[in-house]
N, C-alpha and C. Protein backbone atom coordinates (compact mmCIF):
# COMPACT_ATOMS: atom_id res chain seq x y z
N UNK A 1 0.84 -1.18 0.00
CA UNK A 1 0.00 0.00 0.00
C UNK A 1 0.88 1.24 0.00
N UNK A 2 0.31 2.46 -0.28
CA UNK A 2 0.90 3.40 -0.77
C UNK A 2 -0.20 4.27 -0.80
N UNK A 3 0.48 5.83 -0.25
CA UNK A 3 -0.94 7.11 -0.40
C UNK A 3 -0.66 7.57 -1.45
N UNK A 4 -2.05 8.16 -2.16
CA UNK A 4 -2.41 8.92 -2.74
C UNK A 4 -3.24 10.14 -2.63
N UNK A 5 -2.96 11.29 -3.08
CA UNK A 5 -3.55 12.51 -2.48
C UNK A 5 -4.85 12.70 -3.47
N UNK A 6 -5.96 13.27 -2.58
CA UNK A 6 -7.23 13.77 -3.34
C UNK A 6 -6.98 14.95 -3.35
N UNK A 7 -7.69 15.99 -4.32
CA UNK A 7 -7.32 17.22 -4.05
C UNK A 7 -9.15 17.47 -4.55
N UNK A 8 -9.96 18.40 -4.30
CA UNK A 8 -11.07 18.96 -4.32
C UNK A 8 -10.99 20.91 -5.19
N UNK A 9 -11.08 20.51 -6.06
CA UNK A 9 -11.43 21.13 -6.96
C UNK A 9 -12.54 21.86 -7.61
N UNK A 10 -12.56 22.90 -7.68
CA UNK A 10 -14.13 23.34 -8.83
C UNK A 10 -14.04 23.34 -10.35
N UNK A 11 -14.88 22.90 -10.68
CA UNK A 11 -15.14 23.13 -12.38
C UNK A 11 -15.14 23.91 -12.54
N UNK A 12 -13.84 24.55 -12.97
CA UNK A 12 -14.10 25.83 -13.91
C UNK A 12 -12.41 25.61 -14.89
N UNK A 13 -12.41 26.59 -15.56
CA UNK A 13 -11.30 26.17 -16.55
C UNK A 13 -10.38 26.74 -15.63
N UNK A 14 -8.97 26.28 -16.08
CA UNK A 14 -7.75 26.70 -15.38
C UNK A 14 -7.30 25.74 -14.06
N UNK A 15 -8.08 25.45 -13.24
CA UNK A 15 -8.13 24.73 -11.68
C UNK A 15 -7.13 23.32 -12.01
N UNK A 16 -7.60 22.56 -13.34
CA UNK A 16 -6.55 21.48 -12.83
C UNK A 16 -4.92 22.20 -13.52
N UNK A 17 -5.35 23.18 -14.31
CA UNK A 17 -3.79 23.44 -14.30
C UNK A 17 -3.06 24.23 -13.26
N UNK A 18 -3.90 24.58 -12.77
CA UNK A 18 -3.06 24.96 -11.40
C UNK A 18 -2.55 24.54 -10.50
N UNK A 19 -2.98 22.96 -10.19
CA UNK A 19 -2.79 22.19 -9.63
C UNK A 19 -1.47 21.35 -10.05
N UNK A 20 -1.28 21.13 -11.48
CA UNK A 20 -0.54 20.45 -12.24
C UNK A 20 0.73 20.76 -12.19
N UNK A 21 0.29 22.78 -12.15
CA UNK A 21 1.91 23.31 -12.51
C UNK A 21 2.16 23.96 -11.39
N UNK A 22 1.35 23.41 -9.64
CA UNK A 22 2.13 23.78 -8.88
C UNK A 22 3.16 22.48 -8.41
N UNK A 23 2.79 21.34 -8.83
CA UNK A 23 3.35 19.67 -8.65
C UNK A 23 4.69 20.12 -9.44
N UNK A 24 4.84 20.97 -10.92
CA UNK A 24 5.76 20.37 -11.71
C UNK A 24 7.03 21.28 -10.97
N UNK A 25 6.19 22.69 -10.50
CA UNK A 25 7.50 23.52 -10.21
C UNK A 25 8.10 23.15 -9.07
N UNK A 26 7.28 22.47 -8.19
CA UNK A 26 8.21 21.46 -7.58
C UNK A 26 9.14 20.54 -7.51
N UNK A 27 9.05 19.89 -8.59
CA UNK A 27 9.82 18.99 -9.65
C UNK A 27 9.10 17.72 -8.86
N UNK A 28 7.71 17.84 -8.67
CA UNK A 28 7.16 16.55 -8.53
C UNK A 28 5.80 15.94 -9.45
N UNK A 29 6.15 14.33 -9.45
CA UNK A 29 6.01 13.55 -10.65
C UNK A 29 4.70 13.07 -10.54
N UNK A 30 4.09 12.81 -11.28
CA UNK A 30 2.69 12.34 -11.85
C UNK A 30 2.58 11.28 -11.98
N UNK A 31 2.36 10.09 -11.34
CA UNK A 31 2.66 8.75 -11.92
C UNK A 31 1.52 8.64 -12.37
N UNK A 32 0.20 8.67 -11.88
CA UNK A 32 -1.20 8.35 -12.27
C UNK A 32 -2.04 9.51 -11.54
N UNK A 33 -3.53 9.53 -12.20
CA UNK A 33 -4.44 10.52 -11.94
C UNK A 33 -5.52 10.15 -12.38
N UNK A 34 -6.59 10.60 -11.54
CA UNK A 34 -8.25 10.44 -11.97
C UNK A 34 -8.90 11.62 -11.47
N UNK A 35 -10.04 11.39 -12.34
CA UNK A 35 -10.56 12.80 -11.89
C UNK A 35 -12.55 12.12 -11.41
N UNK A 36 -12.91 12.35 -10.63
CA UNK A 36 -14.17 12.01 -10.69
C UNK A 36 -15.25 13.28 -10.47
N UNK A 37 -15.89 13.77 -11.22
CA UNK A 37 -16.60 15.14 -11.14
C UNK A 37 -17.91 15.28 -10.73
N UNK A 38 -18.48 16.74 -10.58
CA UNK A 38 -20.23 16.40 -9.78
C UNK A 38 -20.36 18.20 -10.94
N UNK A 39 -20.98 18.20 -10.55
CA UNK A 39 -21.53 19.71 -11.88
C UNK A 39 -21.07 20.96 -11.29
N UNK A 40 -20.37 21.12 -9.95
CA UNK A 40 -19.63 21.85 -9.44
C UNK A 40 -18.44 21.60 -8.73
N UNK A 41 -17.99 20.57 -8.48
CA UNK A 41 -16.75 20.69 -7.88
C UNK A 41 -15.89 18.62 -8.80
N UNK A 42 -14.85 18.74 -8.40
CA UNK A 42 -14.37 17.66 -8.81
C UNK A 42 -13.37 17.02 -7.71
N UNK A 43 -13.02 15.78 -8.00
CA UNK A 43 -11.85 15.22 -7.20
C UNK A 43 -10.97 14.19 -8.31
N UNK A 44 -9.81 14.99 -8.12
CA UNK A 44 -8.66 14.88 -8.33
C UNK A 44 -7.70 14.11 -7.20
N UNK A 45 -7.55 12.75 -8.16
CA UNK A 45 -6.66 11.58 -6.89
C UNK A 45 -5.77 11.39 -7.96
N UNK A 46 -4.04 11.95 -7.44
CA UNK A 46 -3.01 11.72 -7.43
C UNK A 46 -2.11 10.65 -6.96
N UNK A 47 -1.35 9.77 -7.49
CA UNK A 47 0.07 9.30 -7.32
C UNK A 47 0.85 9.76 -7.91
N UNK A 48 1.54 10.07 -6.96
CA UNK A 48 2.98 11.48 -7.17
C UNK A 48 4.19 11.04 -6.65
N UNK A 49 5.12 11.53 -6.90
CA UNK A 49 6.40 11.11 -6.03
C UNK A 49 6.62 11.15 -5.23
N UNK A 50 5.86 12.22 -4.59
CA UNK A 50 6.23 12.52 -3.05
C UNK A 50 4.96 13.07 -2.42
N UNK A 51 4.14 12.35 -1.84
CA UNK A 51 2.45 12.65 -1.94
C UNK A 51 2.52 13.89 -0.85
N UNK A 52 3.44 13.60 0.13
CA UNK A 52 3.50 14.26 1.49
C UNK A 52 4.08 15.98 1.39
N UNK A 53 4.81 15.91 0.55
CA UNK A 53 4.68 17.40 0.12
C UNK A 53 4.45 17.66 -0.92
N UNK A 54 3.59 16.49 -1.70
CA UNK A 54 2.29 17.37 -2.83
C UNK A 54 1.34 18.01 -2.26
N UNK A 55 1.20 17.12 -0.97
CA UNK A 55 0.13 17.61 -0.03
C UNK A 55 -0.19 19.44 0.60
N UNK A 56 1.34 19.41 0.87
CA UNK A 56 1.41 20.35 1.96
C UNK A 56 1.67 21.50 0.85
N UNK A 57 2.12 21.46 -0.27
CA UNK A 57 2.24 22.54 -1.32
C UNK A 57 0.84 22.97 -2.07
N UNK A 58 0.10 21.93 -1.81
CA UNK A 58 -1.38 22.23 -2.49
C UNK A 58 -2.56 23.06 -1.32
N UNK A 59 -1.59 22.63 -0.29
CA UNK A 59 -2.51 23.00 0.70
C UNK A 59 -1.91 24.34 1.19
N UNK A 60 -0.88 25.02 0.85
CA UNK A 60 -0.30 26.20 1.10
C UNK A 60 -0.89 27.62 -0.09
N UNK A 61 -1.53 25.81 -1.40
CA UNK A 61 -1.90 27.17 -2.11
C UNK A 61 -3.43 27.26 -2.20
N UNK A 62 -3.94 26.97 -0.95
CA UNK A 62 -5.85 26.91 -0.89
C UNK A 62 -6.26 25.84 -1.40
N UNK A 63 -5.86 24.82 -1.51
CA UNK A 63 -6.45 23.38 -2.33
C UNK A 63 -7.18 22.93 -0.70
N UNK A 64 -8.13 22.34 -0.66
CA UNK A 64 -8.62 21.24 0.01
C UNK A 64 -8.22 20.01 -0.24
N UNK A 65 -7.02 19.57 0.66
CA UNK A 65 -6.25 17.85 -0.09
C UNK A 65 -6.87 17.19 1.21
N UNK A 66 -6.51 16.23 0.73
CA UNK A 66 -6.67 14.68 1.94
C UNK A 66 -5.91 13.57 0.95
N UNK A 67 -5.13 13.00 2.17
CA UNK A 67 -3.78 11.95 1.95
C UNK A 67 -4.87 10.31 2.29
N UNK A 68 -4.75 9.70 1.58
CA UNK A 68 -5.13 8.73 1.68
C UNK A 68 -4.20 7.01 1.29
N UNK A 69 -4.69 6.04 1.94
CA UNK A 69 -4.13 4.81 1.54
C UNK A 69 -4.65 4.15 0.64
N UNK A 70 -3.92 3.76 0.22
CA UNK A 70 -4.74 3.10 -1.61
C UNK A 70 -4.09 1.69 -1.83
N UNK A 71 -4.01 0.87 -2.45
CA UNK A 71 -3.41 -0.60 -2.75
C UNK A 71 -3.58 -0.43 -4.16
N UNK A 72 -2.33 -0.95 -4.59
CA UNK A 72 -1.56 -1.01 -5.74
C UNK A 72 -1.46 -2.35 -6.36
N UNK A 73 -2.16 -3.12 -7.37
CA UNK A 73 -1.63 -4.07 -7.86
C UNK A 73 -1.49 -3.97 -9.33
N UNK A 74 -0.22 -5.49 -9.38
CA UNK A 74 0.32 -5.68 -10.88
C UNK A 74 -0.63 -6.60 -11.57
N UNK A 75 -0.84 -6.04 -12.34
CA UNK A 75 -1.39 -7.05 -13.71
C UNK A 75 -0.88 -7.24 -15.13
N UNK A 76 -1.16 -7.74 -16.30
CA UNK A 76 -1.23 -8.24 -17.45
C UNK A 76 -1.57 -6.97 -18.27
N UNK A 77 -1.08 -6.75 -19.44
CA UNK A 77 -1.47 -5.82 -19.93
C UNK A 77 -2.26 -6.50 -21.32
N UNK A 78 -3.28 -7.30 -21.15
CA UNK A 78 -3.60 -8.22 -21.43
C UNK A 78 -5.59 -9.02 -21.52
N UNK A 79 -5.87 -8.89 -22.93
CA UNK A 79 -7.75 -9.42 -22.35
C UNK A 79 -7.76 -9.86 -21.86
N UNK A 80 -8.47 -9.57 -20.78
CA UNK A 80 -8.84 -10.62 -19.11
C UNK A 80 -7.96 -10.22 -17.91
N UNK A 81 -7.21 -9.58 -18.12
CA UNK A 81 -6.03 -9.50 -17.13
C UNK A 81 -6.99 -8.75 -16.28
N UNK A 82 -7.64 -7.53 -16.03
CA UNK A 82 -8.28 -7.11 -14.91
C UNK A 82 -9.81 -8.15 -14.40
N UNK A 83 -9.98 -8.73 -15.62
CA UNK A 83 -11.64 -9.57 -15.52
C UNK A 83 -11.11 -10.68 -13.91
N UNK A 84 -9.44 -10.97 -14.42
CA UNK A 84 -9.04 -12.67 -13.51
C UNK A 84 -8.93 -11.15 -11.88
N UNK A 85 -8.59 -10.13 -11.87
CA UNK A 85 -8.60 -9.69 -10.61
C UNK A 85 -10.25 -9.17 -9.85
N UNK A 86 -10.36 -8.78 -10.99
CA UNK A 86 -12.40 -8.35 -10.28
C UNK A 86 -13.09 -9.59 -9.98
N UNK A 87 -12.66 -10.95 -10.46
CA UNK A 87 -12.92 -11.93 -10.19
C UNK A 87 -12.30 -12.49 -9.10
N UNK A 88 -11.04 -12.60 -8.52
CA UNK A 88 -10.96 -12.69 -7.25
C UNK A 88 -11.18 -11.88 -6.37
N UNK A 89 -11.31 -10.21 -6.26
CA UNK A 89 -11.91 -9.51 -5.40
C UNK A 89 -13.09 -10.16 -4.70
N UNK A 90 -14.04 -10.61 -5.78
CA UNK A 90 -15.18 -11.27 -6.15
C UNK A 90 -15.69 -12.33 -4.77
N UNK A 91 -14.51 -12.97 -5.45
CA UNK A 91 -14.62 -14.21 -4.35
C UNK A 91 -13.96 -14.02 -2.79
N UNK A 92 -13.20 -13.45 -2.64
CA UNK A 92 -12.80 -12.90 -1.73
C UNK A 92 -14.01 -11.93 -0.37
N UNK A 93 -14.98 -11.89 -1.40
CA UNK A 93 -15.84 -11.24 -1.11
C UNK A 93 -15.22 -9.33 -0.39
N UNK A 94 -14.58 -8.60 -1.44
CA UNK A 94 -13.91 -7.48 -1.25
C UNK A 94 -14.86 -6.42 -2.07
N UNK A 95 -15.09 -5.38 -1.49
CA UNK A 95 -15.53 -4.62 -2.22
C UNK A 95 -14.93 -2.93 -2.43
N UNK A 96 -14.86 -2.86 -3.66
CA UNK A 96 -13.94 -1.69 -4.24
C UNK A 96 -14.76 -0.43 -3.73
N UNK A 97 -14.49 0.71 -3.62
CA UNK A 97 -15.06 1.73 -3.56
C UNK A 97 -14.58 2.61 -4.68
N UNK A 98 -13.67 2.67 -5.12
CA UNK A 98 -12.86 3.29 -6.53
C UNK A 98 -11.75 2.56 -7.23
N UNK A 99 -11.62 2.70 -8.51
CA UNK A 99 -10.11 2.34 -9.11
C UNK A 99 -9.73 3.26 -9.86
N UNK A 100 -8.46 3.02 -10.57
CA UNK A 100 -8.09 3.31 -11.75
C UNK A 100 -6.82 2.52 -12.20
N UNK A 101 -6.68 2.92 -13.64
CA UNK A 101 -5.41 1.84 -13.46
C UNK A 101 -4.24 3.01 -15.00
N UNK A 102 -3.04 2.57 -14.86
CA UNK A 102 -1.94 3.15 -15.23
C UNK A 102 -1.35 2.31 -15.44
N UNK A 103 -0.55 2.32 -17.23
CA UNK A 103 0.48 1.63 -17.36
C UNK A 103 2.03 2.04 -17.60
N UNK A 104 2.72 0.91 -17.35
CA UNK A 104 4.02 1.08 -16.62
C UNK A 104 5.44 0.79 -17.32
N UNK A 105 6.40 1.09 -17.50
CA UNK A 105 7.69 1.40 -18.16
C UNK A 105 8.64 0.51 -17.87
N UNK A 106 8.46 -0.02 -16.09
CA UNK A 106 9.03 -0.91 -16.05
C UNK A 106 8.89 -2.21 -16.17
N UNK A 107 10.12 -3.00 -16.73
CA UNK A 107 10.11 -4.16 -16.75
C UNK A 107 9.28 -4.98 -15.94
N UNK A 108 8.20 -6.13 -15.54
CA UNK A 108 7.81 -6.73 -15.17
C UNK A 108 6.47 -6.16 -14.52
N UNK A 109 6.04 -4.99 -14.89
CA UNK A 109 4.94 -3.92 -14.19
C UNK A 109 3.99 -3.60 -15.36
N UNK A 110 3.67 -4.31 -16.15
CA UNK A 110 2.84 -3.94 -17.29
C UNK A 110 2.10 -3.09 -17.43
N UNK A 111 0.87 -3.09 -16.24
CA UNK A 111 -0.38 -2.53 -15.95
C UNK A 111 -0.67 -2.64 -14.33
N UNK A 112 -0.87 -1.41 -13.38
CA UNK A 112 -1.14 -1.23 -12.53
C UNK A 112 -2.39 -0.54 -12.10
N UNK A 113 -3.33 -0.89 -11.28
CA UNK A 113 -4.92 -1.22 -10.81
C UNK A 113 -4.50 -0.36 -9.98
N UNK A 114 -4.95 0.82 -8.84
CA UNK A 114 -5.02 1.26 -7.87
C UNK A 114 -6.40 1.29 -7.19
N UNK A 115 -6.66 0.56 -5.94
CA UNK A 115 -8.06 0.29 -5.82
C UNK A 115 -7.73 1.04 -3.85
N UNK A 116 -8.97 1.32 -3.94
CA UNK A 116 -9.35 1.84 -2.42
C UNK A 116 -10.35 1.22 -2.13
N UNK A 117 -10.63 0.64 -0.73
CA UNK A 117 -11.40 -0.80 -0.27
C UNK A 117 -11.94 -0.10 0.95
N UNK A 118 -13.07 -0.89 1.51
CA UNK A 118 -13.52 -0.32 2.31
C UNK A 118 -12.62 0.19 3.61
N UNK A 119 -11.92 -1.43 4.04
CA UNK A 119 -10.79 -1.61 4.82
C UNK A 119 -9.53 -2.08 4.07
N UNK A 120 -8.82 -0.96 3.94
CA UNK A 120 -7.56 -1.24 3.06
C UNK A 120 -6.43 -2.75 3.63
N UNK A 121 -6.09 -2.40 4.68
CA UNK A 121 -5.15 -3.24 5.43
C UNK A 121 -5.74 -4.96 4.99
N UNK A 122 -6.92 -5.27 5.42
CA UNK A 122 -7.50 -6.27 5.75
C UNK A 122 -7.76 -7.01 3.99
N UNK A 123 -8.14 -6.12 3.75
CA UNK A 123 -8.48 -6.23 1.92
C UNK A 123 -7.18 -6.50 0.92
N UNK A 124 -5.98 -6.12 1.24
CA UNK A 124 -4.72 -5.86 0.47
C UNK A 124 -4.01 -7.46 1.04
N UNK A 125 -4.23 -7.56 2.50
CA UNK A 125 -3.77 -8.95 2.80
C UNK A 125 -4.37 -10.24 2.30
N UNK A 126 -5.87 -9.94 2.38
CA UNK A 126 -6.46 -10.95 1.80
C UNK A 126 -5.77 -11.38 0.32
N UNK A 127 -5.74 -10.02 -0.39
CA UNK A 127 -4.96 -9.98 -2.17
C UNK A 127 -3.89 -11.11 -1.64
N UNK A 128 -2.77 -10.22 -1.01
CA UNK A 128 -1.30 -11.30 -1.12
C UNK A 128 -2.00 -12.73 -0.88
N UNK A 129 -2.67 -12.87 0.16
CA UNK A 129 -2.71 -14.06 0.50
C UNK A 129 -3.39 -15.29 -0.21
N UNK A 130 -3.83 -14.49 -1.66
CA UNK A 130 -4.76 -15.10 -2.59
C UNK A 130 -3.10 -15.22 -3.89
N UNK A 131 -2.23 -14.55 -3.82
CA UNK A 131 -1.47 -14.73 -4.94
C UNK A 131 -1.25 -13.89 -5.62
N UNK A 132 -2.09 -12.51 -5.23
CA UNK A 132 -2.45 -11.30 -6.43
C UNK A 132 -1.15 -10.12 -5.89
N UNK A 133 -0.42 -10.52 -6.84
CA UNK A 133 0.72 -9.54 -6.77
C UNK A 133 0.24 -8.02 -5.98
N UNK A 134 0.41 -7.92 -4.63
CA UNK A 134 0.19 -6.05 -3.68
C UNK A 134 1.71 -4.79 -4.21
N UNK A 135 1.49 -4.07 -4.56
CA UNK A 135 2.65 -3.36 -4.69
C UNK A 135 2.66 -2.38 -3.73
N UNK A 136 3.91 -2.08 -3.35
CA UNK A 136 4.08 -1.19 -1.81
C UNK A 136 5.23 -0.10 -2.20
N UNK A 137 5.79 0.88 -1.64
CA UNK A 137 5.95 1.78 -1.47
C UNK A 137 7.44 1.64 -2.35
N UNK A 138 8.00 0.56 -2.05
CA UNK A 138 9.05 0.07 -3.12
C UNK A 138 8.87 0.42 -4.91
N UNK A 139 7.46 -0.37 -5.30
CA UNK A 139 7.48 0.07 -6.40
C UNK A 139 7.30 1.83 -6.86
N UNK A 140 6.87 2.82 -5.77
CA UNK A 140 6.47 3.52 -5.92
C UNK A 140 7.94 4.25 -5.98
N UNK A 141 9.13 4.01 -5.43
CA UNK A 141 10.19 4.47 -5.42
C UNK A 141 10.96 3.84 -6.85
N UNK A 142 10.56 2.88 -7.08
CA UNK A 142 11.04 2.70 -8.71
C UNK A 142 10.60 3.61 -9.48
N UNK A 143 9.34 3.67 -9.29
CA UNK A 143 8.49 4.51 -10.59
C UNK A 143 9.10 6.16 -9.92
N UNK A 144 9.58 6.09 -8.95
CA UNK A 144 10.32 7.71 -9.13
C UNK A 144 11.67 7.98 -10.04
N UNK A 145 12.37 6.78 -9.66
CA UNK A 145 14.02 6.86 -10.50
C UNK A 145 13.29 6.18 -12.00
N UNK A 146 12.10 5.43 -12.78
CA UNK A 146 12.48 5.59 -14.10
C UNK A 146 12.35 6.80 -15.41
């Protein structure tokens, strides 16, 4: 497991670039992003390089953030490759509250799922303990140096 920052946003033009190009002048990295919207405001969930002072830089410049824990898994970049994981969630009896997924540069990381569970801890162990590759804070430090 590994955080990812929400950031709370309004619809209007300009807002996610402000957001974007206060991350870059930081010299911090974008690994993945979603946006989920309502007809006035949006949320914006980041994996970044350094979530902890994406945080505190977004929040210096009036953003409403919240740091959250998220679980990271590897998959197939591949038909079926997410069907064989929603299918053991499935059975596992786990239930997602959000995903998204991002693909990956490095060697052996094809395609990466980021899912938030009701109970992260309990839900991410169940994964390992089923076989389903968990990625942790390690990979997240790869995906900074490639």
């Amino acid at each position: 497991m590994f955080k990812q920052i929400s950031v709370f946003i309004e619809n209007k033009p300009g807002r996610l670039a402000e957001v974007t190009a206060c991350l870059a002048s930081a010299k911090i990295n974008l690994h993945a992003l979603s946006i989920a919207d309502t007809s006035d405001f949006g949320i914006l969930r980041l994996v970044v390089s350094d979530p902890e002072m994406a945080a505190g830089i977004l929040k210096d410049k009036g953003f409403m953030v919240q740091t959250t824990e998220v679980t990271a898994v590897a998959m197939g970049h591949s038909p079926g490759s997410l069907a064989g994981i929603l299918q053991k969630l499935a059975q596992l009896d786990i239930s997602i509250e959000y995903m998204y997924a991002f693909t990956s540069r490095l060697e052996g990381y094809d395609a990466i799922v980021i899912m938030r569970f009701d109970n992260q801890e309990t839900s991410a162990q169940k994964l390992k303990d089923s076989g389903i590759q968990v990625l942790g804070k390690e990979f997240l430090e790869r995906l900074n140096e490639a």
